[in-house]
N, C-alpha and C. Protein backbone atom coordinates (compact mmCIF):
# COMPACT_ATOMS: atom_id res chain seq x y z
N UNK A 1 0.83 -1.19 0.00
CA UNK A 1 0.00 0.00 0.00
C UNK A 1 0.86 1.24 0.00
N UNK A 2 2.04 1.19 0.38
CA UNK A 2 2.62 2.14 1.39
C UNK A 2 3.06 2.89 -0.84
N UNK A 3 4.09 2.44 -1.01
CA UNK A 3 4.81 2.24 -2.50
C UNK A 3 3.87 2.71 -3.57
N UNK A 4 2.58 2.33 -3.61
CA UNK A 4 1.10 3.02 -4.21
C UNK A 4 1.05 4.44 -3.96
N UNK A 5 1.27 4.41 -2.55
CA UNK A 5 1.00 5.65 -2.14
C UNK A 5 2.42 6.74 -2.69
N UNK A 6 3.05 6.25 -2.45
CA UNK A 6 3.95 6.90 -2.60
C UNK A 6 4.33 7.46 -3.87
N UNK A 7 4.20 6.72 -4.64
CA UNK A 7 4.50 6.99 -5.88
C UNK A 7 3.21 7.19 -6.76
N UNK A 8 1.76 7.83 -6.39
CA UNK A 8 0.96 8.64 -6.32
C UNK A 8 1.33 10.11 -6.31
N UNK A 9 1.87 10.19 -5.28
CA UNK A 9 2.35 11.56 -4.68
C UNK A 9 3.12 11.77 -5.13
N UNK A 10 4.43 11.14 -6.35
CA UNK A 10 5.30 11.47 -6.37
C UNK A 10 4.68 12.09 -7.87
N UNK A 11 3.86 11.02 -8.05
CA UNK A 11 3.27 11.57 -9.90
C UNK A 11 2.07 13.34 -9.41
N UNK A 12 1.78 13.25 -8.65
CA UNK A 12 1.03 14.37 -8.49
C UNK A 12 1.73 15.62 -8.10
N UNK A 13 2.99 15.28 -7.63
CA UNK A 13 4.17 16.77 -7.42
C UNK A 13 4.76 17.17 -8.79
N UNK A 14 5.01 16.03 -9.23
CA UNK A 14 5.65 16.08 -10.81
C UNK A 14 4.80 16.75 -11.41
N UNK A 15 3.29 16.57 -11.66
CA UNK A 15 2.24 17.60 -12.67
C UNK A 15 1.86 18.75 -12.03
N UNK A 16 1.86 19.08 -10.35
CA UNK A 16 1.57 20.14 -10.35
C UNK A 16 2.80 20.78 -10.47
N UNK A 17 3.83 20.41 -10.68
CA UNK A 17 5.21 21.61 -10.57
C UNK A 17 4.95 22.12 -12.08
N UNK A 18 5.45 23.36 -12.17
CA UNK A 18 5.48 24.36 -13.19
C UNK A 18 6.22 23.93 -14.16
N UNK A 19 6.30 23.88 -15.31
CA UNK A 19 6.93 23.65 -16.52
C UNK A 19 8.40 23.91 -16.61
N UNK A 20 8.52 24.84 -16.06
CA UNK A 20 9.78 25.15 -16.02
C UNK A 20 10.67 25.68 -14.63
N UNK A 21 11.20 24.78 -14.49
CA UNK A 21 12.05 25.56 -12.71
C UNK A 21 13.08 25.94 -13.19
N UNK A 22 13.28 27.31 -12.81
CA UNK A 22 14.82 27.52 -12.75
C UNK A 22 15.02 28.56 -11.30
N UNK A 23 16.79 28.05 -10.80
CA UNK A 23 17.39 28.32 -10.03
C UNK A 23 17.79 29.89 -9.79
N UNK A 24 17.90 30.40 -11.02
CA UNK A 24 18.64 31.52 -11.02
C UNK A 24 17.90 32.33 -12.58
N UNK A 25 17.52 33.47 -12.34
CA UNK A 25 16.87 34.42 -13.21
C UNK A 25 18.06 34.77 -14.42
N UNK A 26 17.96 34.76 -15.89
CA UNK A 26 18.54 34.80 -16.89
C UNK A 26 19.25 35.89 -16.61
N UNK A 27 18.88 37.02 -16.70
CA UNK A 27 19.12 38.41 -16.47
C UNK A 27 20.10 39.07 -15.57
N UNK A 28 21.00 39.65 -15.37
CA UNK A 28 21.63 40.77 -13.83
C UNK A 28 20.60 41.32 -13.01
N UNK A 29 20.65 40.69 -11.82
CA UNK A 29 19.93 41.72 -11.15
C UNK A 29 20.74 41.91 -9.96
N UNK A 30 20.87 43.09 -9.56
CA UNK A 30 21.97 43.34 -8.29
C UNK A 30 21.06 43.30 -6.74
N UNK A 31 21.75 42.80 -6.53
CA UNK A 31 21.65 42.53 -5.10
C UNK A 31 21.54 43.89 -4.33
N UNK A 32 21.99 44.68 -3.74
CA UNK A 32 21.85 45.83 -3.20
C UNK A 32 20.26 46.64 -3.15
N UNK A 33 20.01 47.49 -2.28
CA UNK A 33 18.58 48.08 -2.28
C UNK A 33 18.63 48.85 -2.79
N UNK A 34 17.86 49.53 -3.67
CA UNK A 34 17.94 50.66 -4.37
C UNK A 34 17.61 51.71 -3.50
N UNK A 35 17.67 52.92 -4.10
CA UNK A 35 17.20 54.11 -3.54
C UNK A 35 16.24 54.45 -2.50
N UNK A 36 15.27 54.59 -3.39
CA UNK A 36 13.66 54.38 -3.09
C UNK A 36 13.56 53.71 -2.09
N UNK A 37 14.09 52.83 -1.95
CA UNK A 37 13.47 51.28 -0.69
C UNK A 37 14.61 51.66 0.42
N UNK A 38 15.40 52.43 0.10
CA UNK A 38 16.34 52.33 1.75
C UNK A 38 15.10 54.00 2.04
N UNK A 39 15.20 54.52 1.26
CA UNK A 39 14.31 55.98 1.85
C UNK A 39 12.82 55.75 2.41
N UNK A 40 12.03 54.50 1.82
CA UNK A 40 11.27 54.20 2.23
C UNK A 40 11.30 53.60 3.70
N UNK A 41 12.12 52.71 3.52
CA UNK A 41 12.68 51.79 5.25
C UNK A 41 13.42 52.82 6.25
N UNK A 42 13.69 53.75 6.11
CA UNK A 42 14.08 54.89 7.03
C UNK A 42 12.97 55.84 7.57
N UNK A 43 11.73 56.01 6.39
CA UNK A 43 10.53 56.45 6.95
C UNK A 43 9.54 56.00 7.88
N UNK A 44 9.89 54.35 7.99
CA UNK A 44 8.96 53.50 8.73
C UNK A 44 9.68 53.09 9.65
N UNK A 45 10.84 53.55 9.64
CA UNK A 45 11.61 53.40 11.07
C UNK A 45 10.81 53.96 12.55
N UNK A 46 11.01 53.05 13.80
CA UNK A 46 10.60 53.46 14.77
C UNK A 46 11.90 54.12 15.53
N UNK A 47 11.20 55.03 16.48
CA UNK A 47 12.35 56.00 17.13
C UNK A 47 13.04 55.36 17.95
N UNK A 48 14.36 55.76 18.15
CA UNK A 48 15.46 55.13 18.79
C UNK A 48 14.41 54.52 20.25
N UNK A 49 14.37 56.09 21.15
CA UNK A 49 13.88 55.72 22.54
C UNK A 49 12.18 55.86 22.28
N UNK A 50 11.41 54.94 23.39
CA UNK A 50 9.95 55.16 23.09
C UNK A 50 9.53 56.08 24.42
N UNK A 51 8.60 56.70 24.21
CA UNK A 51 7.95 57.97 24.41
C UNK A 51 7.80 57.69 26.04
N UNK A 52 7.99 58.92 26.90
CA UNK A 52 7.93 58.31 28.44
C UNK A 52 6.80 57.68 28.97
N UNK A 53 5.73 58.53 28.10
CA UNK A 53 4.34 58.09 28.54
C UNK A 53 4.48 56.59 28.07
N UNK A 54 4.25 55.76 27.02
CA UNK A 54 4.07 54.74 26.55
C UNK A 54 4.55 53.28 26.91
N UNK A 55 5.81 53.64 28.26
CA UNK A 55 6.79 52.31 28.63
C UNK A 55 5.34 51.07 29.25
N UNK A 56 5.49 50.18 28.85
CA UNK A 56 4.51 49.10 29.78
C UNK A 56 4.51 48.95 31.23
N UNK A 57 3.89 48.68 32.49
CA UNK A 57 4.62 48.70 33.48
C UNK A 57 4.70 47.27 33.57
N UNK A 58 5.35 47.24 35.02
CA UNK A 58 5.91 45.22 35.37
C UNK A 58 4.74 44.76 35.37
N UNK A 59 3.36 45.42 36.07
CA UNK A 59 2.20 43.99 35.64
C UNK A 59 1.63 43.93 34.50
N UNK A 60 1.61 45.00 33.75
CA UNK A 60 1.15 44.32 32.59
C UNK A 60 2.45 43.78 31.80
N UNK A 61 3.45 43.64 32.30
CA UNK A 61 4.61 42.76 31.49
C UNK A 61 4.36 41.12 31.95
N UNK A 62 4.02 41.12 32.98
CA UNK A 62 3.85 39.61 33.56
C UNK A 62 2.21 39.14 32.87
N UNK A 63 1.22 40.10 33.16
CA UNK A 63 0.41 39.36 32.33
C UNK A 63 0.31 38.81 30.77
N UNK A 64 0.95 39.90 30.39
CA UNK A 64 1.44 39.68 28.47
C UNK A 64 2.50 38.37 28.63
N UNK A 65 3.09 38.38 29.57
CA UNK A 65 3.68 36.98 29.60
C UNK A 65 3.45 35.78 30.04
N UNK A 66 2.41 36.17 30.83
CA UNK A 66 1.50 34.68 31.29
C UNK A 66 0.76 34.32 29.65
N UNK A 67 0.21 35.20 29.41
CA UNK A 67 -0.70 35.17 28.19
C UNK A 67 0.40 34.50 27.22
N UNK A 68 1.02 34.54 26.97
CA UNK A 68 1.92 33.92 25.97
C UNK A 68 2.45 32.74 26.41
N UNK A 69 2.66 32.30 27.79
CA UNK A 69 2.70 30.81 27.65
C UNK A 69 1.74 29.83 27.72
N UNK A 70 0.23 30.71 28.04
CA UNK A 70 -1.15 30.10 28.12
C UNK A 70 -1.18 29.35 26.63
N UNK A 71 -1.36 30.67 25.86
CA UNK A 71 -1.41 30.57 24.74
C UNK A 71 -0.87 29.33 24.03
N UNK A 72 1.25 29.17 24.08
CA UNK A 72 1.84 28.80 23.62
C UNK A 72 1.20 26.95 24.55
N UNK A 73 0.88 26.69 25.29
CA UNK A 73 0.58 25.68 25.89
C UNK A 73 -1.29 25.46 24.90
N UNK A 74 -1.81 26.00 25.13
CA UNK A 74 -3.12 26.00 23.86
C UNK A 74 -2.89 25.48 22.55
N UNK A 75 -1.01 25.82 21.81
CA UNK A 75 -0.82 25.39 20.49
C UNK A 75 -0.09 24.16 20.70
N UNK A 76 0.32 23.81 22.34
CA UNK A 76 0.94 23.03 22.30
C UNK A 76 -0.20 21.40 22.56
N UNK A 77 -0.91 22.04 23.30
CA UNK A 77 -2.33 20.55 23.14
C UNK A 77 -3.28 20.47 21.63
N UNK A 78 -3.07 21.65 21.01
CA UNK A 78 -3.76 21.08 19.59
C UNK A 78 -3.09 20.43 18.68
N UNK A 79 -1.86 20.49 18.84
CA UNK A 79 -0.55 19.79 17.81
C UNK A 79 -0.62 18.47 18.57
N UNK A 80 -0.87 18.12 19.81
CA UNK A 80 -0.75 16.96 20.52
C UNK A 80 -1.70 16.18 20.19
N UNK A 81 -2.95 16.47 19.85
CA UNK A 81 -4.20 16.06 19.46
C UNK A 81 -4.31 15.44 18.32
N UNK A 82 -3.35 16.11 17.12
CA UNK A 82 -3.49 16.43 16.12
C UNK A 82 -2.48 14.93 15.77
N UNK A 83 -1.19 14.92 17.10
CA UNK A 83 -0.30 13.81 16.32
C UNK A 83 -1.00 12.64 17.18
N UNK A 84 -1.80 12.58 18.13
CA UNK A 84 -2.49 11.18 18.32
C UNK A 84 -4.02 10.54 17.15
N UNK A 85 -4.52 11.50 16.83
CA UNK A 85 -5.27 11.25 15.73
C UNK A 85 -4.73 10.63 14.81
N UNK A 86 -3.57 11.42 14.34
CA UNK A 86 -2.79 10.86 12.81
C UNK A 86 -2.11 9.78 13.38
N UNK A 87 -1.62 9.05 14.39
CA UNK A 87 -1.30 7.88 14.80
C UNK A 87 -2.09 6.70 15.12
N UNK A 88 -3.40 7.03 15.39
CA UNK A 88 -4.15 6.20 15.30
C UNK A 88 -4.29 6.12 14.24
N UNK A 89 -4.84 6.95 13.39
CA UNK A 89 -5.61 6.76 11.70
C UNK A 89 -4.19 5.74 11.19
N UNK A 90 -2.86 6.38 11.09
CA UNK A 90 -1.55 5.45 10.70
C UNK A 90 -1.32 4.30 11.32
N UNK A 91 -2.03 4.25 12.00
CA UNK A 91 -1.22 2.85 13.10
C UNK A 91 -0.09 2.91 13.35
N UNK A 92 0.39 4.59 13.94
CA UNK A 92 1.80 4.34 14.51
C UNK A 92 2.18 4.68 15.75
N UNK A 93 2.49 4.03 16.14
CA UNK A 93 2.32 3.60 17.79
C UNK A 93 3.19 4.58 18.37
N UNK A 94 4.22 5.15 17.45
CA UNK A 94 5.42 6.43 17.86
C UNK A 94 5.18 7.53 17.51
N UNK A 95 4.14 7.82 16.63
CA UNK A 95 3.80 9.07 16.61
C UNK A 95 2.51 9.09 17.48
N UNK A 96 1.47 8.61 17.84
CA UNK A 96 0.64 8.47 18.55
C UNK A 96 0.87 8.66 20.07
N UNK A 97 2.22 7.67 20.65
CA UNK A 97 2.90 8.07 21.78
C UNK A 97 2.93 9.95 21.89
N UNK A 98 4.09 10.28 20.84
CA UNK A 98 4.66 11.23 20.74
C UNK A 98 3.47 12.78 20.94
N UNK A 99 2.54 12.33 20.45
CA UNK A 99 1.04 13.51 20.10
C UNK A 99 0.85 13.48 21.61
N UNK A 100 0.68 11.90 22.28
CA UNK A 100 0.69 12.84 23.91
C UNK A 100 1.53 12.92 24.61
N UNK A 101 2.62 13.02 24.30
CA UNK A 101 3.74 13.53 24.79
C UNK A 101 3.49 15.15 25.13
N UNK A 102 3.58 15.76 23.30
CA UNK A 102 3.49 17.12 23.40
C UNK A 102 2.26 17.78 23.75
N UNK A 103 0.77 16.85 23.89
CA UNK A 103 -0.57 17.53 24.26
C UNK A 103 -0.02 17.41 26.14
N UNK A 104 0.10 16.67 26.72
CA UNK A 104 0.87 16.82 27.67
C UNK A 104 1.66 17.70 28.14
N UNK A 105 2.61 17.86 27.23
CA UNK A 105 3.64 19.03 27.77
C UNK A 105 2.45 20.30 27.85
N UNK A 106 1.98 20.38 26.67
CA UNK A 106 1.29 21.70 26.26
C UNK A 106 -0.01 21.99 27.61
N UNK A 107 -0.68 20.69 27.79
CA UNK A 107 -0.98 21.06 29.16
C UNK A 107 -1.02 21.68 30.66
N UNK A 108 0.60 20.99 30.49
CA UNK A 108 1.27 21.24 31.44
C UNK A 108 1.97 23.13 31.39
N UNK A 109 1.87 23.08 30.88
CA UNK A 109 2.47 24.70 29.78
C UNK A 109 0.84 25.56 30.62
N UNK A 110 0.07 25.31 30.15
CA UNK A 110 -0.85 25.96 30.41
C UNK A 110 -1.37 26.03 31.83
N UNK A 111 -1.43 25.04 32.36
CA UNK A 111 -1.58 24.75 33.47
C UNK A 111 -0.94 25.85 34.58
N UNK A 112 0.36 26.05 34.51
CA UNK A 112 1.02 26.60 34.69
C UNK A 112 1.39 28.44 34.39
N UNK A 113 1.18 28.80 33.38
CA UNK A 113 0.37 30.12 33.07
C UNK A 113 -1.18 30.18 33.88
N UNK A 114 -1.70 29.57 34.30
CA UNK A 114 -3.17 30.44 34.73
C UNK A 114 -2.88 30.40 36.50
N UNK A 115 -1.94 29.74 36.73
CA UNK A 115 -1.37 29.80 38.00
C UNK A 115 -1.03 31.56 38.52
C-alpha cells in the first residue's frame, strides 16, 4: 500500500510543478537596495527611545507573559491532538505516543500560566 501511495504523490508533485524551474533568473539583477526602498525603510523606522508616557509597566509585562505561555501551551495541546489522531488513523504507535507527549507538555504549559 505504502509504495502506491507513494509513488501517487510522487506523480502528483511532478504535474503540479510548473513547466519550467529555474534556479537563477537569466538576467543581472543586483543585489543591493535601491534608492527608493532604503528611503522608504528609514521612513517606517521606529524612534530610537519610546515615548515616556508609553513604557509598559511590570504587571502588565507579567500578564502579556502569562498570556503567551497560556497561549503557547493551547498550540501546544492542539498539535498533541493532532499527532495522536494521525497515529491512530496510521497505526503508529510512535507518533501516537509522541502527540501525547506534546498535548501533555502543552498542558502542562498551560496549566502553569493560569497559575
Amino acid at each position: 500500500m505504502r509504495p502506491t501511495l507513494m509513488s501517487a504523490l510522487a506523480l502528483f508533485a511532478l504535474a503540479a510543478a510548473p513547466g519550467r524551474l529555474v534556479a537563477q533568473a537569466a538576467a543581472f539583477q543586483p543585489i543591493a537596495a535601491s534608492e527608493q526602498t532604503l528611503v522608504a525603510a528609514a521612513e517606517l523606522r521606529m524612534p530610537a527611545a519610546p515615548a515616556p508616557g508609553l513604557e509598559p509597566s511590570v504587571g502588565a509585562l507579567m500578564t502579556q507573559r502569562a498570556r503567551g505561555n497560556q497561549r503557547q501551551g493551547e498550540i501546544l495541546m492542539i498539535v498533541g491532538v493532532a499527532g495522536i489522531v494521525t497515529g491512530l488513523v496510521a497505526h503508529e504507535d510512535l507518533v501516537t505516543i509522541a502527540g501525547a507527549g506534546v498535548g501533555g507538555f502543552g498542558l502542562y504549559r498551560y496549566l502553569q500560566a493560569t497559575h
